[in-house]
PDB file of N, CA and C in Angstrom:
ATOM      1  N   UNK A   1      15.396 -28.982  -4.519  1.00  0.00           N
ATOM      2  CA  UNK A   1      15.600 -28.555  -5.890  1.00  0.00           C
ATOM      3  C   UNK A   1      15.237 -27.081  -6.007  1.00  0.00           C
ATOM      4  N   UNK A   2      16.144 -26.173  -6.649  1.00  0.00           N
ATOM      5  CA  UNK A   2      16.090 -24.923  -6.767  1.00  0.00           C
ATOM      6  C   UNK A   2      15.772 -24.414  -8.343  1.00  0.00           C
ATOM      7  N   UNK A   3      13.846 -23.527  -8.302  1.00  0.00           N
ATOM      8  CA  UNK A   3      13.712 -23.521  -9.586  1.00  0.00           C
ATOM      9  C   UNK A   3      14.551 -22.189 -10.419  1.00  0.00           C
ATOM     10  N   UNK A   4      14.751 -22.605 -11.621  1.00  0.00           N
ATOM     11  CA  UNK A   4      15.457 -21.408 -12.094  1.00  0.00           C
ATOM     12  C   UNK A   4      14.677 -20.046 -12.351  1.00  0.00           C
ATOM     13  N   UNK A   5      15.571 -19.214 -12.081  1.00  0.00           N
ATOM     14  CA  UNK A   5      15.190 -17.673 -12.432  1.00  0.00           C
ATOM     15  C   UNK A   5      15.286 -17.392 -13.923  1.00  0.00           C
ATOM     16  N   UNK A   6      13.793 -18.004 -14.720  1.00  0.00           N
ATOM     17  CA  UNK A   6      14.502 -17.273 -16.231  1.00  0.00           C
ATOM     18  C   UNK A   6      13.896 -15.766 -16.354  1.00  0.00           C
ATOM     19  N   UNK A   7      13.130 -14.688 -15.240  1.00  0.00           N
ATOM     20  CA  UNK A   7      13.108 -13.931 -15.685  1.00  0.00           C
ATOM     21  C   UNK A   7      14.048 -12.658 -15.662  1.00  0.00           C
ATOM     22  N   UNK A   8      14.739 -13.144 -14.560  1.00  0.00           N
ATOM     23  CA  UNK A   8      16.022 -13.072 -14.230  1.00  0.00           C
ATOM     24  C   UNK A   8      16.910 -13.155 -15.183  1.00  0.00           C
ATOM     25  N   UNK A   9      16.944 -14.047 -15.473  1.00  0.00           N
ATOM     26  CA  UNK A   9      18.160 -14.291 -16.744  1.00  0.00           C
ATOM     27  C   UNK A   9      17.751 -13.223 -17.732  1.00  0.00           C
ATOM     28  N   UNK A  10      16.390 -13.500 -18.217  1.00  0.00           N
ATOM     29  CA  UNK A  10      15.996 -12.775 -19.611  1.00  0.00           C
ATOM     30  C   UNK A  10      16.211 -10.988 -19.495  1.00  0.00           C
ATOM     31  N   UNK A  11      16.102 -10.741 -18.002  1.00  0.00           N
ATOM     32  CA  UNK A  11      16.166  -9.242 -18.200  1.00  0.00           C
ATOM     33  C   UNK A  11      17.258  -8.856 -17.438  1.00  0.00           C
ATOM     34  N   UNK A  12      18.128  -9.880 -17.047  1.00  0.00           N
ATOM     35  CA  UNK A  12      19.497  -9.266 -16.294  1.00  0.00           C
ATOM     36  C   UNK A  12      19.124  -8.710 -14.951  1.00  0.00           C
ATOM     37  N   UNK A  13      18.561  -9.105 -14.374  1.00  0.00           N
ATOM     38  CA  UNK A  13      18.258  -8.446 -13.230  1.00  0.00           C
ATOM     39  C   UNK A  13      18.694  -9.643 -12.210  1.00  0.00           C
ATOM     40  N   UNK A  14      18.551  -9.497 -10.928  1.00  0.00           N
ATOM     41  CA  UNK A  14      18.882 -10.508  -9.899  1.00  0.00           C
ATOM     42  C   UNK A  14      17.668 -10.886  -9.120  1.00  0.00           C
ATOM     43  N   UNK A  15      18.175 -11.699  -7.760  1.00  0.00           N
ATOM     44  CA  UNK A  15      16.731 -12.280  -7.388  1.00  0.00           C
ATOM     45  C   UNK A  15      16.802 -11.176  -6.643  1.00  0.00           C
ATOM     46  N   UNK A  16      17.230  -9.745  -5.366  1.00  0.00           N
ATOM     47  CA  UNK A  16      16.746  -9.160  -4.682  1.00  0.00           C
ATOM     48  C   UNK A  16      15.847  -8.030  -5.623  1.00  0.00           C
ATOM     49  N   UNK A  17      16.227  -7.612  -6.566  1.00  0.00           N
ATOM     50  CA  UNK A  17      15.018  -7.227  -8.024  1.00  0.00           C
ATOM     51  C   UNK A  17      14.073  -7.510  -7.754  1.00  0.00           C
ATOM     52  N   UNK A  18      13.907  -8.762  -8.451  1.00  0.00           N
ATOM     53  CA  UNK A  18      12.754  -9.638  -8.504  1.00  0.00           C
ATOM     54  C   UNK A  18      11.896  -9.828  -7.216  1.00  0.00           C
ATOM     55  N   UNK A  19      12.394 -10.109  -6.422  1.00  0.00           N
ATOM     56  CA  UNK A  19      12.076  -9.877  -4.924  1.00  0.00           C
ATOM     57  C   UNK A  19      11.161  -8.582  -4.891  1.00  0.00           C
ATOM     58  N   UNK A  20      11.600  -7.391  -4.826  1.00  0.00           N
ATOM     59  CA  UNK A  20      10.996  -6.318  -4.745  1.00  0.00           C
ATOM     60  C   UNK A  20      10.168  -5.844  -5.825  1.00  0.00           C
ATOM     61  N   UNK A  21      10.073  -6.145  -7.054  1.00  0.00           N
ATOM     62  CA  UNK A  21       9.349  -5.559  -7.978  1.00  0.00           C
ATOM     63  C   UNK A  21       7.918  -6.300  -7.432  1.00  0.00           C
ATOM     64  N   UNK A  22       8.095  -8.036  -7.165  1.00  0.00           N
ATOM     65  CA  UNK A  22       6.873  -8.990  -6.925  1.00  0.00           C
ATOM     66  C   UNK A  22       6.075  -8.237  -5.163  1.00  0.00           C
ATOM     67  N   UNK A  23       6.966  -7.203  -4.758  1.00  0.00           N
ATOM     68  CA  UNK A  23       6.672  -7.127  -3.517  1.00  0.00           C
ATOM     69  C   UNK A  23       5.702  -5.584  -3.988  1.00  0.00           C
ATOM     70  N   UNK A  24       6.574  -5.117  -4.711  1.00  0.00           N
ATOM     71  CA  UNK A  24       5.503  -3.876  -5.385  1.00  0.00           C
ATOM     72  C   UNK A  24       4.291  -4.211  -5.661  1.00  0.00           C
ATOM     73  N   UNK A  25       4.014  -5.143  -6.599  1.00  0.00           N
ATOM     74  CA  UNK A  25       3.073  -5.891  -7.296  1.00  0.00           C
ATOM     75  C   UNK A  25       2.104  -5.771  -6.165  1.00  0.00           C
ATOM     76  N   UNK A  26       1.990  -6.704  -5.365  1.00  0.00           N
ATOM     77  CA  UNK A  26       1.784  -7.444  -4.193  1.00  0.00           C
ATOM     78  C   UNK A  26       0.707  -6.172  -3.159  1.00  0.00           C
ATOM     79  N   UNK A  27       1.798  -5.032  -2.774  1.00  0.00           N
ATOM     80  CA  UNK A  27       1.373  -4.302  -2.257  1.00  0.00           C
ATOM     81  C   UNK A  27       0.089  -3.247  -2.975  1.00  0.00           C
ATOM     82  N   UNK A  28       0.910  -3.209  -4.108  1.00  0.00           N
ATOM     83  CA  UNK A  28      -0.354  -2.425  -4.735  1.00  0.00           C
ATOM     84  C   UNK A  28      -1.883  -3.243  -5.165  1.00  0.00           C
ATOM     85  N   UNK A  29      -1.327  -4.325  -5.455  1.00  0.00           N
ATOM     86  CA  UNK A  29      -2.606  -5.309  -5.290  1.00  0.00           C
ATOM     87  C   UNK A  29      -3.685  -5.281  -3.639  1.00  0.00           C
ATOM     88  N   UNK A  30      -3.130  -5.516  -2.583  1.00  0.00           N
ATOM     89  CA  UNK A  30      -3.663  -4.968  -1.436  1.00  0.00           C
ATOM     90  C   UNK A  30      -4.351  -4.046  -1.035  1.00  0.00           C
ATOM     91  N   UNK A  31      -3.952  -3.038  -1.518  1.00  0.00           N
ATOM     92  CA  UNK A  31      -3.940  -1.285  -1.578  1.00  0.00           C
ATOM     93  C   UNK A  31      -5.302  -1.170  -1.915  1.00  0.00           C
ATOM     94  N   UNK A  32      -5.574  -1.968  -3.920  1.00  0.00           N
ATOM     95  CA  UNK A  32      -6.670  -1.831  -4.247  1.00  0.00           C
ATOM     96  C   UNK A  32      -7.772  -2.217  -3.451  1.00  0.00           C
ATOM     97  N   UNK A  33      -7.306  -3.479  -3.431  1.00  0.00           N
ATOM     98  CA  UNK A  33      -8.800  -4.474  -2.472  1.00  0.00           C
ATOM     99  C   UNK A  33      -9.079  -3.924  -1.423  1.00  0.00           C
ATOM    100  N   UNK A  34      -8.405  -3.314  -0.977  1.00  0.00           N
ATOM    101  CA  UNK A  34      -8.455  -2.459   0.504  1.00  0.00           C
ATOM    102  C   UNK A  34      -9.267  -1.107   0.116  1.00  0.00           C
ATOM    103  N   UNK A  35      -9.158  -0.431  -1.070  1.00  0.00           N
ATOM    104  CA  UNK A  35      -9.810   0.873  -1.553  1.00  0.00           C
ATOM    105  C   UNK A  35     -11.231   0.160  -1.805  1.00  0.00           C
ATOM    106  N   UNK A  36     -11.532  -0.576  -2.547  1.00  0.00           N
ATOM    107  CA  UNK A  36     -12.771  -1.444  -3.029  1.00  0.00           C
ATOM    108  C   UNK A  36     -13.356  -1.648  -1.710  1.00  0.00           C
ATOM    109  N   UNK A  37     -12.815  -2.603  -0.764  1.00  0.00           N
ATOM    110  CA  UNK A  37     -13.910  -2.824   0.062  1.00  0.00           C
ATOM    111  C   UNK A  37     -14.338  -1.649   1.283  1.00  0.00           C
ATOM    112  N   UNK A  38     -12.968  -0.714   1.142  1.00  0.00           N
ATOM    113  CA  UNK A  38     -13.494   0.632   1.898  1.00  0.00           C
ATOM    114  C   UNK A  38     -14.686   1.618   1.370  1.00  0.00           C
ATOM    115  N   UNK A  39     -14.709   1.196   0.448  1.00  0.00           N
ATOM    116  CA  UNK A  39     -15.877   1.999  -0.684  1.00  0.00           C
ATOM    117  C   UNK A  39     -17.369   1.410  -0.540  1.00  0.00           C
ATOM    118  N   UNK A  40     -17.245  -0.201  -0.360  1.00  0.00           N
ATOM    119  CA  UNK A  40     -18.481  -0.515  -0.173  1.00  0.00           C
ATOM    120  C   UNK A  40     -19.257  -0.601   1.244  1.00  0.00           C
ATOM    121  N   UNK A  41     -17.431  -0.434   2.279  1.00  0.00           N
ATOM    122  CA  UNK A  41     -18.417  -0.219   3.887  1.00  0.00           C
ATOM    123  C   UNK A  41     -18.387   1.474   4.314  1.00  0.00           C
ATOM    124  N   UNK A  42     -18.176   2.233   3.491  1.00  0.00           N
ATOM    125  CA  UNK A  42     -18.741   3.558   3.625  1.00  0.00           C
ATOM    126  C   UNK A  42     -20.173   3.896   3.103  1.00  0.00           C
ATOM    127  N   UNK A  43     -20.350   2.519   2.129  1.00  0.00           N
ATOM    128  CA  UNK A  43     -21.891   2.853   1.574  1.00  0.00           C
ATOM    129  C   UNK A  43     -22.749   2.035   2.576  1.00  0.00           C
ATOM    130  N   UNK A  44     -21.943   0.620   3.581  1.00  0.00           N
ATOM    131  CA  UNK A  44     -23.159   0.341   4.546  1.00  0.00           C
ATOM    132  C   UNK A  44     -23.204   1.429   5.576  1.00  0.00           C
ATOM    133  N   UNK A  45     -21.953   2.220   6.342  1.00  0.00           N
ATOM    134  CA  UNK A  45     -21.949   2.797   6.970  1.00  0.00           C
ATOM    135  C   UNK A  45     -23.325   4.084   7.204  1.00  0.00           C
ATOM    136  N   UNK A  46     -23.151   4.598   5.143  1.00  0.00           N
ATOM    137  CA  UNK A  46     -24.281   5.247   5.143  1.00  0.00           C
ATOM    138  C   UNK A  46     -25.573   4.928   5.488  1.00  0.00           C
ATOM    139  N   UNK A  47     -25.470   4.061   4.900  1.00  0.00           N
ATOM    140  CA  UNK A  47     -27.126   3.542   4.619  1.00  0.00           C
ATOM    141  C   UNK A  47     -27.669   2.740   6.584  1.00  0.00           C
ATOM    142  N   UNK A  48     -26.607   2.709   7.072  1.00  0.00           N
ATOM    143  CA  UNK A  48     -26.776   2.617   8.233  1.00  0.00           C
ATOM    144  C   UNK A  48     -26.886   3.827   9.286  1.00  0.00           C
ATOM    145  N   UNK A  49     -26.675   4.686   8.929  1.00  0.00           N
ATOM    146  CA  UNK A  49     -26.148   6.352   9.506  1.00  0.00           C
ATOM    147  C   UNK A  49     -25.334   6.230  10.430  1.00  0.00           C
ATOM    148  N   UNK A  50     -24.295   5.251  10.510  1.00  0.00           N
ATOM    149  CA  UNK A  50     -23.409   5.068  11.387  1.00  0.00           C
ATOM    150  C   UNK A  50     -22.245   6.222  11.513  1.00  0.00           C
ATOM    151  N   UNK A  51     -22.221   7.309  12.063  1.00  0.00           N
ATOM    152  CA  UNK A  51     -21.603   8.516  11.767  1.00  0.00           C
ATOM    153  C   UNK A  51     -19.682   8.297  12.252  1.00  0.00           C
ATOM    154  N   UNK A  52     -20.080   7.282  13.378  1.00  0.00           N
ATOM    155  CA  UNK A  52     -18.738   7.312  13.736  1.00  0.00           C
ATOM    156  C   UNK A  52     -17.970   6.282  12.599  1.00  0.00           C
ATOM    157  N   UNK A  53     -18.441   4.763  12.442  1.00  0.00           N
ATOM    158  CA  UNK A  53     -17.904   4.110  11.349  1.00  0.00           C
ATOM    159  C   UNK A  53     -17.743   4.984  10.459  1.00  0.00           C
ATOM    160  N   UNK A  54     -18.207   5.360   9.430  1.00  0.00           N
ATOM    161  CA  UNK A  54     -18.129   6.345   8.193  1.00  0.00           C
ATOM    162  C   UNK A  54     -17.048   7.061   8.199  1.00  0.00           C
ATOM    163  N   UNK A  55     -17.159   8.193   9.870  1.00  0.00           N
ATOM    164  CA  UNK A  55     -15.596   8.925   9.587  1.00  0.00           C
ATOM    165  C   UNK A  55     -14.255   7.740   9.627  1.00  0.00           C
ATOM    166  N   UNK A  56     -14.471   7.150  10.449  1.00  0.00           N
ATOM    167  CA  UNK A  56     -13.531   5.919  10.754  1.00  0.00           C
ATOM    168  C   UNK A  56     -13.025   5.253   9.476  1.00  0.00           C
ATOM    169  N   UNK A  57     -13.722   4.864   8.595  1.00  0.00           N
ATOM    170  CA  UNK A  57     -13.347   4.522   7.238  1.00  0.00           C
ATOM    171  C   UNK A  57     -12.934   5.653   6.051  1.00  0.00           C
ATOM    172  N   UNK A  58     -13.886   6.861   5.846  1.00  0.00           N
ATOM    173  CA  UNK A  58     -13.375   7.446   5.158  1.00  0.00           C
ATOM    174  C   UNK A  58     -11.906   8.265   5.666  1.00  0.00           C
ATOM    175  N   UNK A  59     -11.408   8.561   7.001  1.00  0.00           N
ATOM    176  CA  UNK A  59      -9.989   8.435   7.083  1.00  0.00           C
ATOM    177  C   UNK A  59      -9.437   7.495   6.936  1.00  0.00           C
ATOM    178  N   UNK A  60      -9.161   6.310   7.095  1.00  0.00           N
ATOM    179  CA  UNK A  60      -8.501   5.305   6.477  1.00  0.00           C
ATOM    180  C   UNK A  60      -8.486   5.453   4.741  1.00  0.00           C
ATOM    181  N   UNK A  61      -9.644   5.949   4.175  1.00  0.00           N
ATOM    182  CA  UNK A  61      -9.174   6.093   2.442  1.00  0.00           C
ATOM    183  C   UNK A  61      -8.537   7.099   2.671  1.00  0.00           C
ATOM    184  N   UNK A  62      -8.830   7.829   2.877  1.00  0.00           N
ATOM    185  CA  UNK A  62      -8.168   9.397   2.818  1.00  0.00           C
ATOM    186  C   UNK A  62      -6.223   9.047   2.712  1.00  0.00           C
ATOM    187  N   UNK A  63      -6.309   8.069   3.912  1.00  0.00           N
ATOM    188  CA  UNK A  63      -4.793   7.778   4.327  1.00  0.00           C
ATOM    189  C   UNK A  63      -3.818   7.209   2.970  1.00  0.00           C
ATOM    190  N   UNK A  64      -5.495   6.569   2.620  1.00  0.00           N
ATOM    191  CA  UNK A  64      -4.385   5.861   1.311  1.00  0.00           C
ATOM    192  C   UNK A  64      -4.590   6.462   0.075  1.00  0.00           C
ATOM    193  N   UNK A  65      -5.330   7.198  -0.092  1.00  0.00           N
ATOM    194  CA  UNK A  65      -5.660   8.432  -1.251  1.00  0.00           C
ATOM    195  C   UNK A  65      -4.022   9.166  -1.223  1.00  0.00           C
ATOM    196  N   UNK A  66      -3.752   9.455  -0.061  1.00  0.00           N
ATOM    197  CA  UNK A  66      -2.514  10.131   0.048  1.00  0.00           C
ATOM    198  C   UNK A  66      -1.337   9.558  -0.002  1.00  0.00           C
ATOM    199  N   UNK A  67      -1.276   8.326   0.708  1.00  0.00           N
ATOM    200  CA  UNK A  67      -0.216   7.512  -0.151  1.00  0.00           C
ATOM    201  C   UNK A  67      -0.182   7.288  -1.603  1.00  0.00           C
ATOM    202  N   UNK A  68      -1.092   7.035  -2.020  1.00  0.00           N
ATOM    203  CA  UNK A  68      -0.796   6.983  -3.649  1.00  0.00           C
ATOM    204  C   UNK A  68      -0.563   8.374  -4.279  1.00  0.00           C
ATOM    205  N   UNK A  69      -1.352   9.366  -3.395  1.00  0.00           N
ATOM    206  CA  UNK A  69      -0.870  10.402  -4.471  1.00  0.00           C
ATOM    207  C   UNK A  69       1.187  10.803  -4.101  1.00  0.00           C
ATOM    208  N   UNK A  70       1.570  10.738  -3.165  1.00  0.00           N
ATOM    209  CA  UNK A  70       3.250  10.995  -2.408  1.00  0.00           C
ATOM    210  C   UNK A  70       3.881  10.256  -3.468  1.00  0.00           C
ATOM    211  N   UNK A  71       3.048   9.072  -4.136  1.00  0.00           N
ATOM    212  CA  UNK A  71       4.048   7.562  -4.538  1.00  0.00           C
ATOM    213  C   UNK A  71       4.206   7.665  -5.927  1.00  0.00           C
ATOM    214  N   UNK A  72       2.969   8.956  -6.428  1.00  0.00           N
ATOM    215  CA  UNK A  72       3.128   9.112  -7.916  1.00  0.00           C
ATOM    216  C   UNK A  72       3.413  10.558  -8.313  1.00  0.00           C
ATOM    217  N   UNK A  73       3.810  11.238  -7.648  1.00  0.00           N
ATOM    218  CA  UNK A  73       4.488  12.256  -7.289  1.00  0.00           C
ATOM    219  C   UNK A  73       4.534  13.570  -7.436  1.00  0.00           C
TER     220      UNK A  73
END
């Protein structure tokens, strides 16, 4: 059984749309949780003086600091 697309219907759009807007969603949802928990292992990193972790993570934000800024333009 195939459920219907009413948001589809309601806004005229199709399912490869819908597809990608939920995939936007999705990703940027990731993105965050991924910024959040990079934030809290740069603060164990500190509090550990782990010099190499620390750079290791704060390039990884950095990476995505910069993706979001390319994506909002």
């Amino acid at each position: 059984m195939e459920w219907p697309n009413f948001y589809g219907n309601l806004y005229g759009t199709n399912n490869v749309v819908s597809g990608l807007l939920s995939e936007m969603v999705i990703d940027e949802q990731v993105r965050l949780y991924r910024k959040r928990t990079l934030y809290q292992e740069i603060d164990e990193a500190l509090a550990m003086k782990n010099k190499e972790r620390f750079l290791r993570l704060t390039s990884e934000l950095r990476e995505i600091m910069a993706y979001e800024k390319t994506e909002t333009g």
